[in-house]
C-alpha atoms as a PDB file:
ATOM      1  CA  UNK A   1      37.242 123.242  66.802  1.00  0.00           C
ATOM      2  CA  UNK A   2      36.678 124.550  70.332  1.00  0.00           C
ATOM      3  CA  UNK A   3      40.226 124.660  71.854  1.00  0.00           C
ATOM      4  CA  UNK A   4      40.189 123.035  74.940  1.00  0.00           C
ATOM      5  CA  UNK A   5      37.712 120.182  73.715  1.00  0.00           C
ATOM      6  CA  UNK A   6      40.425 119.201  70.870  1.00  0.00           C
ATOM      7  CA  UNK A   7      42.102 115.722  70.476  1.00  0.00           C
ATOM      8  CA  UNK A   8      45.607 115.507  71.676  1.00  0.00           C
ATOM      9  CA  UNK A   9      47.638 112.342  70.774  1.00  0.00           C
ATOM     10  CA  UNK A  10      50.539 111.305  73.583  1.00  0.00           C
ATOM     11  CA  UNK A  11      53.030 109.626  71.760  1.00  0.00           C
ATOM     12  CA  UNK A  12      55.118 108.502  75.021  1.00  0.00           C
ATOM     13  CA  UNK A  13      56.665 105.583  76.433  1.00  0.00           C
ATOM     14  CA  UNK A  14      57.227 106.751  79.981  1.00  0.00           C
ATOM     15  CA  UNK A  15      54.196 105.380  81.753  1.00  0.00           C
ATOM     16  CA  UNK A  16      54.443 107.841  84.763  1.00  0.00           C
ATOM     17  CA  UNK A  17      55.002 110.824  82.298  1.00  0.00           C
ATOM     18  CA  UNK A  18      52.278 109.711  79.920  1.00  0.00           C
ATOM     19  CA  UNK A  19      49.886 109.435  82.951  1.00  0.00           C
ATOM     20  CA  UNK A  20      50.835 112.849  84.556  1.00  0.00           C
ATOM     21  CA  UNK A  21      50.285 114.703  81.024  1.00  0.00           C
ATOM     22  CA  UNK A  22      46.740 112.398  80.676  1.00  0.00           C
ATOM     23  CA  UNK A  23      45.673 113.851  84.283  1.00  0.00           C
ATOM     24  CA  UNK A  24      47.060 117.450  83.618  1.00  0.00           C
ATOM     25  CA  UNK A  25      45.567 118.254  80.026  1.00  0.00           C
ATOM     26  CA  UNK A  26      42.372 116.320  81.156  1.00  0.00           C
ATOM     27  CA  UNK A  27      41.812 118.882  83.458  1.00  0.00           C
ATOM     28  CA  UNK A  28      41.504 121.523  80.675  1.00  0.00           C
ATOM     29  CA  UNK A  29      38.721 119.669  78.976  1.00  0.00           C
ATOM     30  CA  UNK A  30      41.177 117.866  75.884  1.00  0.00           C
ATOM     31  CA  UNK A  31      40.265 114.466  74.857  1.00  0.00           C
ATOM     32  CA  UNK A  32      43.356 112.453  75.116  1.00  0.00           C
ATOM     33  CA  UNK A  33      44.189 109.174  73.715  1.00  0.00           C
ATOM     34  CA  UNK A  34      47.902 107.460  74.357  1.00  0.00           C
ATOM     35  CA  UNK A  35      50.423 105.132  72.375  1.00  0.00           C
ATOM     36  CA  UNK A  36      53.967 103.732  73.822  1.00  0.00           C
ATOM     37  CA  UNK A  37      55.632 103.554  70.772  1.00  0.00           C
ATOM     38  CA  UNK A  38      56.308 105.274  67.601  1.00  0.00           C
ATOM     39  CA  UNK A  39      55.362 102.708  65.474  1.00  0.00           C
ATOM     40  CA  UNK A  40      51.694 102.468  67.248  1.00  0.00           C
ATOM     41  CA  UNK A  41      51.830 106.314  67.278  1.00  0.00           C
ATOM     42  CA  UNK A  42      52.541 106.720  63.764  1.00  0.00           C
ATOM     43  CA  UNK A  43      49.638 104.236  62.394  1.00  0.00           C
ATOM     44  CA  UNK A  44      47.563 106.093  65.189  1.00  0.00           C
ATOM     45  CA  UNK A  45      48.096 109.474  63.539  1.00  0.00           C
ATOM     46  CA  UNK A  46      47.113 108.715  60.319  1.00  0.00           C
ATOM     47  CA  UNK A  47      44.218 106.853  61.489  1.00  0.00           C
ATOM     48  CA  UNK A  48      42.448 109.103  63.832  1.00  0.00           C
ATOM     49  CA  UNK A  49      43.976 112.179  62.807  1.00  0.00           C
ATOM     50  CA  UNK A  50      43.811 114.535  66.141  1.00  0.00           C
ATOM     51  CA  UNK A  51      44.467 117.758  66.285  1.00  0.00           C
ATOM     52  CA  UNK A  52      47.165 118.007  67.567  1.00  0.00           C
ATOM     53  CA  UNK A  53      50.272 115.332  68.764  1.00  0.00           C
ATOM     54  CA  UNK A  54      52.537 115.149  71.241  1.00  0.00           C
ATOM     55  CA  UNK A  55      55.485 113.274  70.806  1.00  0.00           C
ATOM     56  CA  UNK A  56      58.432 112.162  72.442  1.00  0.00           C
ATOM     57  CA  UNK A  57      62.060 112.247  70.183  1.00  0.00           C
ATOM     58  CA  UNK A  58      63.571 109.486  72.144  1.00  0.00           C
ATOM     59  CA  UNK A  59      61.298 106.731  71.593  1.00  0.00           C
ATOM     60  CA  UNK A  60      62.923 103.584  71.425  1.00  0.00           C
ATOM     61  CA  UNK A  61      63.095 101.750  68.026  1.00  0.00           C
ATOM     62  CA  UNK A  62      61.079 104.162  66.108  1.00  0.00           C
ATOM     63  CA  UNK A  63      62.079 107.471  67.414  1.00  0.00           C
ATOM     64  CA  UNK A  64      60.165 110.983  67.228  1.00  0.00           C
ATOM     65  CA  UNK A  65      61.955 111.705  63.982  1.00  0.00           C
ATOM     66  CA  UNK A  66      61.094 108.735  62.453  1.00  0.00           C
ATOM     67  CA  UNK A  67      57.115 109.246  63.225  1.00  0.00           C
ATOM     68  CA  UNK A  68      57.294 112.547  61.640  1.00  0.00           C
ATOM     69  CA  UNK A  69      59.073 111.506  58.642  1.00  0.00           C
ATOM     70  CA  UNK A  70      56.422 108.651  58.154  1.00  0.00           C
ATOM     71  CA  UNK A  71      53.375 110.921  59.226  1.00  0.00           C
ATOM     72  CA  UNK A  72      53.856 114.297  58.004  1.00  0.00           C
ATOM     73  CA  UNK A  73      52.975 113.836  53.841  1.00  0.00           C
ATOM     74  CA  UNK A  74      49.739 112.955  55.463  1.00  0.00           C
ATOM     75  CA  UNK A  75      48.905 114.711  58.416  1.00  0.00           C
ATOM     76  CA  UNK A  76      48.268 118.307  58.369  1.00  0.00           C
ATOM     77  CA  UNK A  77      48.017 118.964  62.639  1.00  0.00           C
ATOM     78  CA  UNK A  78      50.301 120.247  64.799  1.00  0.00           C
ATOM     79  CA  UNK A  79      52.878 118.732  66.400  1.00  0.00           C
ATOM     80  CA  UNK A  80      54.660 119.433  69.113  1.00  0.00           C
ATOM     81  CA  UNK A  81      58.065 117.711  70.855  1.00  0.00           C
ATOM     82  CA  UNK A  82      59.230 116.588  73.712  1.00  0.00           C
ATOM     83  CA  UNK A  83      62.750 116.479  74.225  1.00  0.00           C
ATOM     84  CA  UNK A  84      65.322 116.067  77.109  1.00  0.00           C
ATOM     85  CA  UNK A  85      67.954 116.806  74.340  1.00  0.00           C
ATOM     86  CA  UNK A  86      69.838 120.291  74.337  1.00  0.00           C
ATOM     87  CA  UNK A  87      71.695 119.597  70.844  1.00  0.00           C
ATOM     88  CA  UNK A  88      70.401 122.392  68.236  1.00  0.00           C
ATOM     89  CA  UNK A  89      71.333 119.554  65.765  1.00  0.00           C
ATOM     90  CA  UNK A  90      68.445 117.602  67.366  1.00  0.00           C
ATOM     91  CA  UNK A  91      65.817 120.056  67.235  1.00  0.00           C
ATOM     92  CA  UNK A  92      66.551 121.541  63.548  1.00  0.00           C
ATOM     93  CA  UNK A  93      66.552 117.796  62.612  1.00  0.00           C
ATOM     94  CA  UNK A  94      62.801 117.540  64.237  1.00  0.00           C
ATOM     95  CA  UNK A  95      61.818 120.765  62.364  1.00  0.00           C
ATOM     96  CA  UNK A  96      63.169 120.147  59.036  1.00  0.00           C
ATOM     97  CA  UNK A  97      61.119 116.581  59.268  1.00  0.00           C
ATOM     98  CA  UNK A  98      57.226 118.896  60.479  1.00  0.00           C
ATOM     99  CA  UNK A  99      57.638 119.396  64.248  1.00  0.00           C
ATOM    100  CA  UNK A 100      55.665 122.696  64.883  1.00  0.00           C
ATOM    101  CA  UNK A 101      57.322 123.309  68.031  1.00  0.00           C
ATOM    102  CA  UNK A 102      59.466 121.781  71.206  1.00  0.00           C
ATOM    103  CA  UNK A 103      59.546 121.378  74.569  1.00  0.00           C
ATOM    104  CA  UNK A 104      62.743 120.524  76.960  1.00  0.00           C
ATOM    105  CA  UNK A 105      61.846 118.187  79.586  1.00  0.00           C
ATOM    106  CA  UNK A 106      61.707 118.252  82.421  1.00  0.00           C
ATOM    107  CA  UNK A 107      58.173 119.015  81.480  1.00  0.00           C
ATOM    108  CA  UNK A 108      56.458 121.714  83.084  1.00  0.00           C
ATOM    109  CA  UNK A 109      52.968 121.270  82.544  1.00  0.00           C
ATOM    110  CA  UNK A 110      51.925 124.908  82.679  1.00  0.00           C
ATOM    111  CA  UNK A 111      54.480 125.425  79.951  1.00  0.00           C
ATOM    112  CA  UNK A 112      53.162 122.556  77.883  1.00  0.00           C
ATOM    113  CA  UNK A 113      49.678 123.844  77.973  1.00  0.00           C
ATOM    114  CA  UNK A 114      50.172 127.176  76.822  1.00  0.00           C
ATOM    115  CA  UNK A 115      52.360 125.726  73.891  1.00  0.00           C
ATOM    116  CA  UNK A 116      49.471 123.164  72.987  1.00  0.00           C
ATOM    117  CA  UNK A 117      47.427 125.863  73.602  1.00  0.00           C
ATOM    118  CA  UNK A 118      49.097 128.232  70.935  1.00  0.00           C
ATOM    119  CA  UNK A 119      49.388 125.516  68.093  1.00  0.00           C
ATOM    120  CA  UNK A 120      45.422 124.410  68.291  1.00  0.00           C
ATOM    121  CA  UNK A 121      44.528 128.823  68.126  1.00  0.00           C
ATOM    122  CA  UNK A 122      46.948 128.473  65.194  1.00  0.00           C
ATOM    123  CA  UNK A 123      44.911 125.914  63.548  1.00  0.00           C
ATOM    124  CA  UNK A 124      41.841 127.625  64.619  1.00  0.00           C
ATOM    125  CA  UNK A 125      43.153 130.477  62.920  1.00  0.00           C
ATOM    126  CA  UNK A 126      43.901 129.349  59.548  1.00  0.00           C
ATOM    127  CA  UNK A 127      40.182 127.621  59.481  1.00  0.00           C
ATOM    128  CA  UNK A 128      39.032 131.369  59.692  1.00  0.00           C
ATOM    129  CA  UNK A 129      41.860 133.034  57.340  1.00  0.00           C
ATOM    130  CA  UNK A 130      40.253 130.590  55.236  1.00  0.00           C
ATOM    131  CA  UNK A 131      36.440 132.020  55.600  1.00  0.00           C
ATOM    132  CA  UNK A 132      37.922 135.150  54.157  1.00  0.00           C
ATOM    133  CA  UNK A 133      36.291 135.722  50.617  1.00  0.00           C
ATOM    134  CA  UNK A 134      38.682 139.248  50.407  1.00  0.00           C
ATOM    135  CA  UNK A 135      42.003 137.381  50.162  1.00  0.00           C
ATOM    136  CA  UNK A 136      40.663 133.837  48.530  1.00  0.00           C
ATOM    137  CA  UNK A 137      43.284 133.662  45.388  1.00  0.00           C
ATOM    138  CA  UNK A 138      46.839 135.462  46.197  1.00  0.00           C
ATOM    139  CA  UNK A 139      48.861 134.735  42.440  1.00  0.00           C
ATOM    140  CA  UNK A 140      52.649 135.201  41.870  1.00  0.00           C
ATOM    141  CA  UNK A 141      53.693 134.469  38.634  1.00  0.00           C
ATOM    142  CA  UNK A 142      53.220 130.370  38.832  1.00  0.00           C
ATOM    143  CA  UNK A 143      52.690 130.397  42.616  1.00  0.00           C
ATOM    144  CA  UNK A 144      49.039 130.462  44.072  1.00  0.00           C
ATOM    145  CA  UNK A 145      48.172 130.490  47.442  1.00  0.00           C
ATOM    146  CA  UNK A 146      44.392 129.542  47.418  1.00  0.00           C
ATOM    147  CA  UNK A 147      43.323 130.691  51.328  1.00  0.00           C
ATOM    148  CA  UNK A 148      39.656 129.031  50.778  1.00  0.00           C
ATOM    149  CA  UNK A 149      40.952 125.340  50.389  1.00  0.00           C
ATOM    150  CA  UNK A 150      44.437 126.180  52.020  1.00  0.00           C
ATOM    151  CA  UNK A 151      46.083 124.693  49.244  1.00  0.00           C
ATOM    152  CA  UNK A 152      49.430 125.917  47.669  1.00  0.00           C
ATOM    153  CA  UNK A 153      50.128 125.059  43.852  1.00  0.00           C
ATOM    154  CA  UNK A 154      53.092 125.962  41.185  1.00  0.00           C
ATOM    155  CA  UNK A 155      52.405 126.244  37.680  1.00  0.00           C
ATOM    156  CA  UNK A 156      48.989 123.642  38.785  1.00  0.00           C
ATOM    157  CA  UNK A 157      51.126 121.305  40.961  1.00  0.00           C
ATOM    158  CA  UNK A 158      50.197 120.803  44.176  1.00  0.00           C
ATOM    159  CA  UNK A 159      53.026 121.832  47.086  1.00  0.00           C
ATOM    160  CA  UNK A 160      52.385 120.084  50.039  1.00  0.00           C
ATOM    161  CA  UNK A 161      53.426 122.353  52.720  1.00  0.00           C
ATOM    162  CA  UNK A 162      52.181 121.584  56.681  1.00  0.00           C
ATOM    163  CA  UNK A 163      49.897 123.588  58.058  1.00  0.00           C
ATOM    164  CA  UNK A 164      52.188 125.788  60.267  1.00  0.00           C
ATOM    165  CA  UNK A 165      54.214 126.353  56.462  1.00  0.00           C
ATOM    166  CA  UNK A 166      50.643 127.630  54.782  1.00  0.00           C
ATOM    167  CA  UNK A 167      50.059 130.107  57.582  1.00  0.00           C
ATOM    168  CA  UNK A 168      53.986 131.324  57.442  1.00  0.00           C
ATOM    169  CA  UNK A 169      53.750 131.320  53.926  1.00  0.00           C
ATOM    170  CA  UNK A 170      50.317 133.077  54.215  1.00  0.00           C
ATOM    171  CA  UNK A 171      51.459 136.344  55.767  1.00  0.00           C
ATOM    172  CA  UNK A 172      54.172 136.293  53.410  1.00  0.00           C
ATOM    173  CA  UNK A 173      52.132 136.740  50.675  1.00  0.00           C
ATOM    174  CA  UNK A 174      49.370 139.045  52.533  1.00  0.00           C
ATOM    175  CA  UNK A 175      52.789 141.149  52.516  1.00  0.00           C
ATOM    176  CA  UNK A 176      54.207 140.572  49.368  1.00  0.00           C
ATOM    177  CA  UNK A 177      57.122 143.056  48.484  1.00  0.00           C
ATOM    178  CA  UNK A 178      57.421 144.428  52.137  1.00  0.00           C
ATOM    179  CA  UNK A 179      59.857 142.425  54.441  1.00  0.00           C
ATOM    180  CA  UNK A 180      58.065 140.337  57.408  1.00  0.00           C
ATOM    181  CA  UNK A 181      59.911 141.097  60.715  1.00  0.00           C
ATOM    182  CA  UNK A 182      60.930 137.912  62.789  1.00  0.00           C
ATOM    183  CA  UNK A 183      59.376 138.640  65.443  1.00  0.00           C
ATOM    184  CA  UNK A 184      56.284 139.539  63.832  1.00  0.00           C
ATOM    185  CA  UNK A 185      56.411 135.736  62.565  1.00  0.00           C
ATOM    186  CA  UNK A 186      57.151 134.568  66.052  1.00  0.00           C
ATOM    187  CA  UNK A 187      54.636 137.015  68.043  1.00  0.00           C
ATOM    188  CA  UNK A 188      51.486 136.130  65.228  1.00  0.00           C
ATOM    189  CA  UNK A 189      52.357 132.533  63.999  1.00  0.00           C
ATOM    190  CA  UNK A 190      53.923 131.062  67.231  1.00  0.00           C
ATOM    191  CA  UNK A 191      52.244 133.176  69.837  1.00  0.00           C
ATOM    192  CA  UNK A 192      55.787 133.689  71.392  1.00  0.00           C
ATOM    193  CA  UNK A 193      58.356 136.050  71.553  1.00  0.00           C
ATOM    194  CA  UNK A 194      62.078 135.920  69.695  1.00  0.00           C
ATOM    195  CA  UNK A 195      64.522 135.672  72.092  1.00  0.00           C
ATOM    196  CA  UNK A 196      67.393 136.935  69.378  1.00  0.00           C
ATOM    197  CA  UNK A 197      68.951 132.474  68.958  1.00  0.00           C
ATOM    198  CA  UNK A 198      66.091 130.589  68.377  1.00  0.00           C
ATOM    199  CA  UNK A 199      66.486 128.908  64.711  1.00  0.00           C
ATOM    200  CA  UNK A 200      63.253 127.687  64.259  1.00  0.00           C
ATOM    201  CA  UNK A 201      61.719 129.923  62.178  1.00  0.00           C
ATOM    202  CA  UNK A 202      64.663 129.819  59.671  1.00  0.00           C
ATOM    203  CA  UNK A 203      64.278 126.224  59.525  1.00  0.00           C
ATOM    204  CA  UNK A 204      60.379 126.034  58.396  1.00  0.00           C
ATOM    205  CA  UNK A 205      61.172 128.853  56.013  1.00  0.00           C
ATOM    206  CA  UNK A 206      63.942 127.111  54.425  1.00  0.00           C
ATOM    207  CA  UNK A 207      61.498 123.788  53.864  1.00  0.00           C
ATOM    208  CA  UNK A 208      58.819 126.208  52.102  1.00  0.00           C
ATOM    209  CA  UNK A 209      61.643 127.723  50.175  1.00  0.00           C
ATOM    210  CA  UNK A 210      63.061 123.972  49.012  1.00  0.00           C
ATOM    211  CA  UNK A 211      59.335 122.255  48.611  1.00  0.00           C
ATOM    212  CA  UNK A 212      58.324 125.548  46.008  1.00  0.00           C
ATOM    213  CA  UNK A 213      61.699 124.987  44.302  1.00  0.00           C
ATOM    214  CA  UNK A 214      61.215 121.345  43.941  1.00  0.00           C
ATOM    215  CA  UNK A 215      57.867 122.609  42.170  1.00  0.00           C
ATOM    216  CA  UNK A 216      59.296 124.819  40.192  1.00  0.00           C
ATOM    217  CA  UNK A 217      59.453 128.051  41.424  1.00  0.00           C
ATOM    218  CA  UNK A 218      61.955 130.962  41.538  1.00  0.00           C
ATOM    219  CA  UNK A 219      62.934 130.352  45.332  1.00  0.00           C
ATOM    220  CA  UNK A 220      65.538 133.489  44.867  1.00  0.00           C
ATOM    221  CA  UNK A 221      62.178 134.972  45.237  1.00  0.00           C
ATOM    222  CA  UNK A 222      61.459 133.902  49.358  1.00  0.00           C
ATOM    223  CA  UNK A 223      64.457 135.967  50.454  1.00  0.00           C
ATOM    224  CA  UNK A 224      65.884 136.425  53.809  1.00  0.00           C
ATOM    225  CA  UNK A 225      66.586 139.681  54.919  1.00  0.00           C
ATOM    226  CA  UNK A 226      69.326 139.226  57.241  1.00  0.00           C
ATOM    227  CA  UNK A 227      68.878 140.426  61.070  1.00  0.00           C
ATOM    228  CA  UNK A 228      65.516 141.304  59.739  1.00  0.00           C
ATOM    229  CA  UNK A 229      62.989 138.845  58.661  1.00  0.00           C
ATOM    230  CA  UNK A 230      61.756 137.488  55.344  1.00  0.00           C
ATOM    231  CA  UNK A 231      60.160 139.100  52.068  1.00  0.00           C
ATOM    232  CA  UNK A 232      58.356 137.169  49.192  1.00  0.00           C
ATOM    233  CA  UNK A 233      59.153 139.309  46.229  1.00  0.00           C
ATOM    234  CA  UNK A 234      56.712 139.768  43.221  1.00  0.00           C
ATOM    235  CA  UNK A 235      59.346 139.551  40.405  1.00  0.00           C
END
């Protein structure tokens, strides 16, 4: 996937916002396709399966959470919020349920770009992590991370983590028994750097941590190192 040619879905119901992202991202070469609602959004997703999605948390009736709680079993893309909500509570809650990442209207384009812009090099990334015949099979105990088919299994069963949760997960395990710095995390993963409060990156490690327990494994073993980072420990 060529960055700037991906497919973005706008999951808006603000006309004049919807048209001003349309004629701003167009620019940049991204094919671009619209819904109004997050029920038409949601069914889009799982249909056409872009790239990437951007998606407004206050839709009316079906609501940005509710899209990513229907989508996210399904759809392995990024997905990035919009939000004119300040409430923490609000953007854990979008994390916990798959958002990749948010952004506080009012929207500054520039701002929005580079953020799309980081998620789809993400992606791009993992496609080549997973070209890497050196690191194909990483194996703890009942956990294997298989970086060819990005695919994440306990004791055989399948864990179905998000994309942005393999590549976290990933450079966890490429450091197994050494903690990960935060801001490593942040500066490789998101592209960004830790301002010292942002939660987010507690919040997807805490869903890998629950989804391999609900498989099975020792989750004692994804520890966080406090004021540090994380470590996934051999034994």
């Amino acid at each position: 996937m060529q960055t700037d040619t991906a497919r973005i879905l706008i999951v808006e119901d603000d006309d004049q916002l919807a048209e001003l992202l349309v004629q701003y991202l167009g620019q940049h070469g991204f094919e671009l396709f619209r819904e109004a609602s997050g029920e038409a959004g949601a069914a889009r997703i799982l249909e056409a399966t872009p790239d990437l999605v951007i998606l407004d948390l206050m839709l009316p009736a079906v609501n940005g959470l509710d899209v990513c709680r229907r989508v996210r079993q399904s759809y392995s893309g990024a997905i990035v919020m919009l939000t004119a909500s300040q409430s923490e509570a609000d953007h854990v809650a979008g994390l916990e349920l798959g958002a990749d990442d948010f952004v506080t209207k009012p929207i500054e384009p520039r701002i929005l770009l580079a953020r799309v812009r980081a998620q789809l090099r993400r992606l791009d990334r993992g496609r080549s992590w997973s070209g890497d015949p050196a690191n194909g099979l990483l194996e703890f105990g009942p956990l294997r991370v298989d970086v060819t088919s990005r695919d994440v299994t306990v004791a055989g069963e399948s864990v179905p983590l998000t994309s942005m949760e393999f590549d976290i997960l990933l450079m966890l395990a490429r450091e197994a028994g050494s903690v990960v710095k935060r801001e490593d995390l942040y500066n490789i993963i998101l592209e960004t750097e830790y301002d010292g409060i942002d939660r987010g990156m507690d919040v997807h490690v805490s869903r890998i941590r629950r989804k391999l327990q609900s498989s099975g494994f020792d989750s004692s073993r994804l520890k966080s190192v406090r004021g540090v980072g994380y470590l996934l420990a051999y034994r």
